[in-house]
N, C-alpha and C. Protein backbone atom coordinates (compact mmCIF):
# COMPACT_ATOMS: atom_id res chain seq x y z
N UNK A 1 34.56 -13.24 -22.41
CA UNK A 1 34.70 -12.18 -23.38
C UNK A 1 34.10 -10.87 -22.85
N UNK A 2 32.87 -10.75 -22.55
CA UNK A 2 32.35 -9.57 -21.80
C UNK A 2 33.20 -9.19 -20.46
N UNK A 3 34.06 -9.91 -19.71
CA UNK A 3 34.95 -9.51 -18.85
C UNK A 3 35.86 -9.00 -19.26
N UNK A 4 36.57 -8.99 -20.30
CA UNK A 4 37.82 -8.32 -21.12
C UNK A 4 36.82 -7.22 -21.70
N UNK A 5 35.81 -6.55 -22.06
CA UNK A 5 35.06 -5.98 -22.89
C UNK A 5 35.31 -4.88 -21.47
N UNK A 6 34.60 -5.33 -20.86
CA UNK A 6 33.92 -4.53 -19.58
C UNK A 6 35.42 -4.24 -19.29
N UNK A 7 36.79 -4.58 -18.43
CA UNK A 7 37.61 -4.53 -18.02
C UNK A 7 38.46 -3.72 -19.12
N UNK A 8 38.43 -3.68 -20.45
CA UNK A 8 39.13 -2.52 -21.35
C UNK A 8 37.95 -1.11 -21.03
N UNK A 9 36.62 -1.20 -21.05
CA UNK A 9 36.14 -0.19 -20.98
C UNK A 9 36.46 0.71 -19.81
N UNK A 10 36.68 0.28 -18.82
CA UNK A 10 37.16 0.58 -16.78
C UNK A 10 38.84 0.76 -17.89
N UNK A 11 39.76 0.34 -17.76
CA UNK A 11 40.83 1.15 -18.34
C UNK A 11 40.76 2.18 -19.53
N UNK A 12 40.04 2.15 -20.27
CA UNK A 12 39.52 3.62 -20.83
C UNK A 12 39.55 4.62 -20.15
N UNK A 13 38.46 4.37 -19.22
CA UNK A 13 37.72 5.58 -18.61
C UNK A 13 38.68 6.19 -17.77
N UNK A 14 39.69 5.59 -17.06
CA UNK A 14 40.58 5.50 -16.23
C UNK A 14 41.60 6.51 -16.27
N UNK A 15 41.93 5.91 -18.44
CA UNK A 15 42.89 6.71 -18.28
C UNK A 15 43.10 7.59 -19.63
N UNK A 16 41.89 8.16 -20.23
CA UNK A 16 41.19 8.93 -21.70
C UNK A 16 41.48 10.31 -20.60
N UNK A 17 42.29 11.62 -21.41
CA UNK A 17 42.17 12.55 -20.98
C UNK A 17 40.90 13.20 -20.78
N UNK A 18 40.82 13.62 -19.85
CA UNK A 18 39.97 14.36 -19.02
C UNK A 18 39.79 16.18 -19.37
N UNK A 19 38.99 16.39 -20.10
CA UNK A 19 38.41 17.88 -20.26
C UNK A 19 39.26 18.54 -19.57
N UNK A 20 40.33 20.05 -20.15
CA UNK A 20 40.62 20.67 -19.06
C UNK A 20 39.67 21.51 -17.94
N UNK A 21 39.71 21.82 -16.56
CA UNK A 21 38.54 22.47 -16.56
C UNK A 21 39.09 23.94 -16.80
N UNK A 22 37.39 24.56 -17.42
CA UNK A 22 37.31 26.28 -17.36
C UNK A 22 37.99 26.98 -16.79
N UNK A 23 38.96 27.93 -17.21
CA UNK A 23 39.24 29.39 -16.28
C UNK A 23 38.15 30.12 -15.66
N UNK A 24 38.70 30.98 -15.30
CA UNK A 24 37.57 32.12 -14.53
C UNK A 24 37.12 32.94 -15.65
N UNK A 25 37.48 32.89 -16.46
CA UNK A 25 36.82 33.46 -17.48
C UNK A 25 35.88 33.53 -18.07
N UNK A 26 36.05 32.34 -18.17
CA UNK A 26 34.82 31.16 -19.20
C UNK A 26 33.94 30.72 -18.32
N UNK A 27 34.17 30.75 -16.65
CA UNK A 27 33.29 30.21 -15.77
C UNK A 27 32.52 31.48 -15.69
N UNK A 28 32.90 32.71 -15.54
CA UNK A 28 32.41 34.07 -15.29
C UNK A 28 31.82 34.33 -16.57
N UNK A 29 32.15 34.10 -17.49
CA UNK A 29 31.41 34.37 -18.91
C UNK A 29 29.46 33.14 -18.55
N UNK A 30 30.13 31.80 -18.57
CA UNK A 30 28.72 31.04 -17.88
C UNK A 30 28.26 31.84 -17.04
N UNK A 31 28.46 31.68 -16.44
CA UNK A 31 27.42 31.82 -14.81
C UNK A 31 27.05 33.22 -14.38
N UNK A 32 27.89 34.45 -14.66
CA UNK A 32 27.50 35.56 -14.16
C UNK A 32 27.60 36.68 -15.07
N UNK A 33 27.89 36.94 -16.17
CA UNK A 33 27.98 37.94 -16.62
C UNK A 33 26.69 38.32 -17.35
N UNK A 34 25.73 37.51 -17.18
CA UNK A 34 24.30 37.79 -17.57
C UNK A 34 23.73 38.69 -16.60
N UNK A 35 24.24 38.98 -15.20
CA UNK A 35 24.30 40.02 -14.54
C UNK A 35 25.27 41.19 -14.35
N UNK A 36 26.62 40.66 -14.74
CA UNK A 36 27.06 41.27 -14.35
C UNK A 36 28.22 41.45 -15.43
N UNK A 37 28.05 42.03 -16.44
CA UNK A 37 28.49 41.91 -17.76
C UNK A 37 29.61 43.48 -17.32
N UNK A 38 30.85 42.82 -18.06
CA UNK A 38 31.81 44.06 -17.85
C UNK A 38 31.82 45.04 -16.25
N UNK A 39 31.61 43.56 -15.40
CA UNK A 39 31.52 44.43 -14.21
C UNK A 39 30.46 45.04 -13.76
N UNK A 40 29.69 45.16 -14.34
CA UNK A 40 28.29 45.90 -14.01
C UNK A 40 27.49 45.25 -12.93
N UNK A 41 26.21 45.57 -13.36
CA UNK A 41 25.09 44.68 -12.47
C UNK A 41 23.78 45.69 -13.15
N UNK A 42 23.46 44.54 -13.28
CA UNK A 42 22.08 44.96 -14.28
C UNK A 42 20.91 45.01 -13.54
N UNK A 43 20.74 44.25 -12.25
CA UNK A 43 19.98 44.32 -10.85
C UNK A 43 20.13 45.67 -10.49
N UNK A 44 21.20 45.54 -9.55
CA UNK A 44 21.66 46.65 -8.78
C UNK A 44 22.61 47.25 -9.30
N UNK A 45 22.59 48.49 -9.57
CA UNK A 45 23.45 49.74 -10.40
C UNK A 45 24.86 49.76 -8.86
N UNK A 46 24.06 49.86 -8.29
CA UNK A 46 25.27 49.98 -7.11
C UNK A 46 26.06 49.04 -6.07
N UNK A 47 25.54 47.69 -7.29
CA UNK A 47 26.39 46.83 -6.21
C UNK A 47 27.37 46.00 -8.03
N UNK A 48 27.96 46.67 -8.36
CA UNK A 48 29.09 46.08 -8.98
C UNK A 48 30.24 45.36 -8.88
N UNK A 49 30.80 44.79 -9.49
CA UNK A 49 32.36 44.26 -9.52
C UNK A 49 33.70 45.18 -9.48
N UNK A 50 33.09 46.42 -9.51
CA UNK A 50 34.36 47.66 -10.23
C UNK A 50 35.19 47.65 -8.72
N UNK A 51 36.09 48.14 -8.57
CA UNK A 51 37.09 48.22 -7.57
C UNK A 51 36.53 49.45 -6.91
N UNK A 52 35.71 50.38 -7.13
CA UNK A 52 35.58 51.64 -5.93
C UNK A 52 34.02 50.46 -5.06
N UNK A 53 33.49 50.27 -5.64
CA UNK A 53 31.73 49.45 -5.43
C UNK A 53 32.57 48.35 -4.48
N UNK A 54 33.16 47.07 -4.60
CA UNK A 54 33.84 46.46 -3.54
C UNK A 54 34.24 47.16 -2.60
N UNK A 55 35.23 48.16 -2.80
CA UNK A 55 35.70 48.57 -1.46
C UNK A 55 34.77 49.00 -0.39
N UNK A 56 33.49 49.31 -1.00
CA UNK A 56 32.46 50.37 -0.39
C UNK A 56 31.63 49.62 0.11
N UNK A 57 31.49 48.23 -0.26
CA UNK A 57 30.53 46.81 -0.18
C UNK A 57 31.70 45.63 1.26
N UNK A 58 32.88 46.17 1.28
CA UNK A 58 33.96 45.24 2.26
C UNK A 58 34.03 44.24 1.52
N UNK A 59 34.12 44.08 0.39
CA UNK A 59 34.22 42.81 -0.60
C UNK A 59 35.38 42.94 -1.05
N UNK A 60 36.57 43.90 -0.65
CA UNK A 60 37.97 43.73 -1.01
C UNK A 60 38.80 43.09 -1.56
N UNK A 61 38.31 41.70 -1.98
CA UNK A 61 39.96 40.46 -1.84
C UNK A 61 38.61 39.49 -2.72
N UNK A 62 40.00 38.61 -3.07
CA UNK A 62 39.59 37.62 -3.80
C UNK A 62 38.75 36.81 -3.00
N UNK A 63 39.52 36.38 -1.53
CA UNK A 63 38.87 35.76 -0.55
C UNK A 63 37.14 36.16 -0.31
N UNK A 64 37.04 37.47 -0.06
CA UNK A 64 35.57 37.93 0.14
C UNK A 64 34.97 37.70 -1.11
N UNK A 65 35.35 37.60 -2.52
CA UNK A 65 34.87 37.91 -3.47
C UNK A 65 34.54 36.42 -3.28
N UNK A 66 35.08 35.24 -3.32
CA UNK A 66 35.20 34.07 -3.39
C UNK A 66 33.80 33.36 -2.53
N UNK A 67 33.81 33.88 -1.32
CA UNK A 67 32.52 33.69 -0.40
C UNK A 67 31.19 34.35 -1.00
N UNK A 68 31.46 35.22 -1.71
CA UNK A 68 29.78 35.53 -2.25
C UNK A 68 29.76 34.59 -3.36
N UNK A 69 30.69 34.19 -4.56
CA UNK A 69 30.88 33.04 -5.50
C UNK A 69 29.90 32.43 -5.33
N UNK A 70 30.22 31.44 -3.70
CA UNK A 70 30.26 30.45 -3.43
C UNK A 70 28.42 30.44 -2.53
N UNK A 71 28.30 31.19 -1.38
CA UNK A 71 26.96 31.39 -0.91
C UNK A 71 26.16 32.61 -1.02
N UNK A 72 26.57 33.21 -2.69
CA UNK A 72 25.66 34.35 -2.32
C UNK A 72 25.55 35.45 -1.59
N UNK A 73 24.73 36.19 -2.19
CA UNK A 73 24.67 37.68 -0.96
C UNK A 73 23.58 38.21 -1.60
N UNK A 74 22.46 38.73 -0.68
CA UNK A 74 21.15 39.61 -1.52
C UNK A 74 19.89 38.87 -2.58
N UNK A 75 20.53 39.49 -3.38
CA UNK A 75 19.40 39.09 -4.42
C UNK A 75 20.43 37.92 -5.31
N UNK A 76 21.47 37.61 -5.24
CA UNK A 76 22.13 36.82 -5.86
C UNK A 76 22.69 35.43 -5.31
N UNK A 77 22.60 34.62 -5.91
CA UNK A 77 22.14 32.75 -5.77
C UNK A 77 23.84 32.89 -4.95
N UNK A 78 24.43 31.55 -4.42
CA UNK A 78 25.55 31.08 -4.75
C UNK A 78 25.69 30.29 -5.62
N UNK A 79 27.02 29.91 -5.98
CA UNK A 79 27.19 28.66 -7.37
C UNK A 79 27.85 27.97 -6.81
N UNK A 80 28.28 27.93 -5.29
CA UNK A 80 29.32 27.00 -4.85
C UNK A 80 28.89 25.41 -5.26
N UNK A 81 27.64 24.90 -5.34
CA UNK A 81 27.25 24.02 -5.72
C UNK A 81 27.33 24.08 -7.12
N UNK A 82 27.33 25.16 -8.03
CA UNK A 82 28.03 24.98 -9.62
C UNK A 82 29.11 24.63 -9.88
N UNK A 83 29.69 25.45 -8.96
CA UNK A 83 30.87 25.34 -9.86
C UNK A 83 32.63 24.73 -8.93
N UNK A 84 31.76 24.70 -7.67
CA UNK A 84 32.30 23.59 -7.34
C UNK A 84 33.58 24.43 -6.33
N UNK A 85 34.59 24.15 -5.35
CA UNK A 85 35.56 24.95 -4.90
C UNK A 85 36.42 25.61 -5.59
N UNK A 86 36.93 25.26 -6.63
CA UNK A 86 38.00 25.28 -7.76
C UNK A 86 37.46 26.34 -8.75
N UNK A 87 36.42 26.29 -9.32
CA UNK A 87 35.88 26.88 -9.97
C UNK A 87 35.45 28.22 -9.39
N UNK A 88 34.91 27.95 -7.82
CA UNK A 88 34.35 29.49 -7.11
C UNK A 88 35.71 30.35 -6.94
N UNK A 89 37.28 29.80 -7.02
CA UNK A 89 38.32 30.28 -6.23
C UNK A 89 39.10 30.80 -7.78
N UNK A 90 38.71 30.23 -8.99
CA UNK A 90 38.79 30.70 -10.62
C UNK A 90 38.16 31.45 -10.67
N UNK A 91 36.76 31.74 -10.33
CA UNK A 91 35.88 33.32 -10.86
C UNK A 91 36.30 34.21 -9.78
N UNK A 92 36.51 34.19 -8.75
CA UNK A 92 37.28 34.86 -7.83
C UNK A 92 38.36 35.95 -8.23
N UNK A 93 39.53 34.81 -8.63
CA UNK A 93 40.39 35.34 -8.48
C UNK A 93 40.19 36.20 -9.96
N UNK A 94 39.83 35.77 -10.97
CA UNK A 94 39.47 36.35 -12.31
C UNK A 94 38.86 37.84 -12.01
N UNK A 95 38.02 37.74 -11.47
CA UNK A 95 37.24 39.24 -11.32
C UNK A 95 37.71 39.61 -10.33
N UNK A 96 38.48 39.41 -9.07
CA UNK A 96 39.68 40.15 -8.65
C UNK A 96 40.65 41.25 -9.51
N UNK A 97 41.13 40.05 -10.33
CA UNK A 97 42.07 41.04 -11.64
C UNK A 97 41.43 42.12 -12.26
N UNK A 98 40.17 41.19 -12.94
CA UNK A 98 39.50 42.61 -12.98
C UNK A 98 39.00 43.73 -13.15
N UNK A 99 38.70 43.57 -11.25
CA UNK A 99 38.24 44.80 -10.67
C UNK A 99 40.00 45.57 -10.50
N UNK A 100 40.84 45.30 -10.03
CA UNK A 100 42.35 46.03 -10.41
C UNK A 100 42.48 46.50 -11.34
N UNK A 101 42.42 45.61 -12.29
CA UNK A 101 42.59 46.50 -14.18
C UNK A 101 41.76 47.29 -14.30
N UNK A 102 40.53 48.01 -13.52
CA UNK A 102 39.44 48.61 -14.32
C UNK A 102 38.60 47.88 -15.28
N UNK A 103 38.30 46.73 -15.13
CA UNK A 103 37.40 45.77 -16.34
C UNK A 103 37.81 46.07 -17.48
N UNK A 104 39.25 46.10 -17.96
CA UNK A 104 39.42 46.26 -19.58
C UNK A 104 38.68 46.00 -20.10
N UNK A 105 37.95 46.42 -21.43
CA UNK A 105 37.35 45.54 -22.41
C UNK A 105 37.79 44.73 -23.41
N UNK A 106 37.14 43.70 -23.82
CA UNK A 106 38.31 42.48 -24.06
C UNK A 106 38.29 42.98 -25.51
């Protein structure tokens, strides 16, 4: 009986939908916008998300944006261990957009 118990619980787990994961949104809303709220930077005034501050920083592209995500730069941690490849290449590309749009406000 505990083998059928145990053996329905392992097909549960198996196959119970799975959480979608977070956009870059919601990952960037977690993890960074306590610094860096609407693009800003509450640290450093001059090291922002805005599209003139990247260009001026060589942080251009999602790709570069993606590598600080992931290990940091300065005074700021990486999260590659947060949030995992998927997640660093979601806040990426999210604040890519953007820094293009001008940080609409939502």
């Amino acid at each position: 009986m505990k083998a059928a118990i145990a053996a329905c619980a392992l097909v549960c787990l198996l196959l119970w939908p799975r959480p979608a994961l977070a956009d870059g949104a919601e990952l960037f809303q977690l993890h960074c916008a306590g610094c860096h709220v609407n693009g800003g930077n509450i640290i450093r005034r001059g090291k922002t998300l805005k599209l003139a501050a990247l260009e001026r920083q060589g942080v251009a592209s999602e790709q570069a944006i993606a590598a600080i995500v992931a290990g940091g730069q300065g005074q700021m941690s990486g999260y590659g261990a947060v949030l995992g490849e998927q997640g660093t290449q979601e806040v990426a590309a999210w604040v890519w957009q953007q820094a293009l749009a001008g940080w609409p406000k939502a």
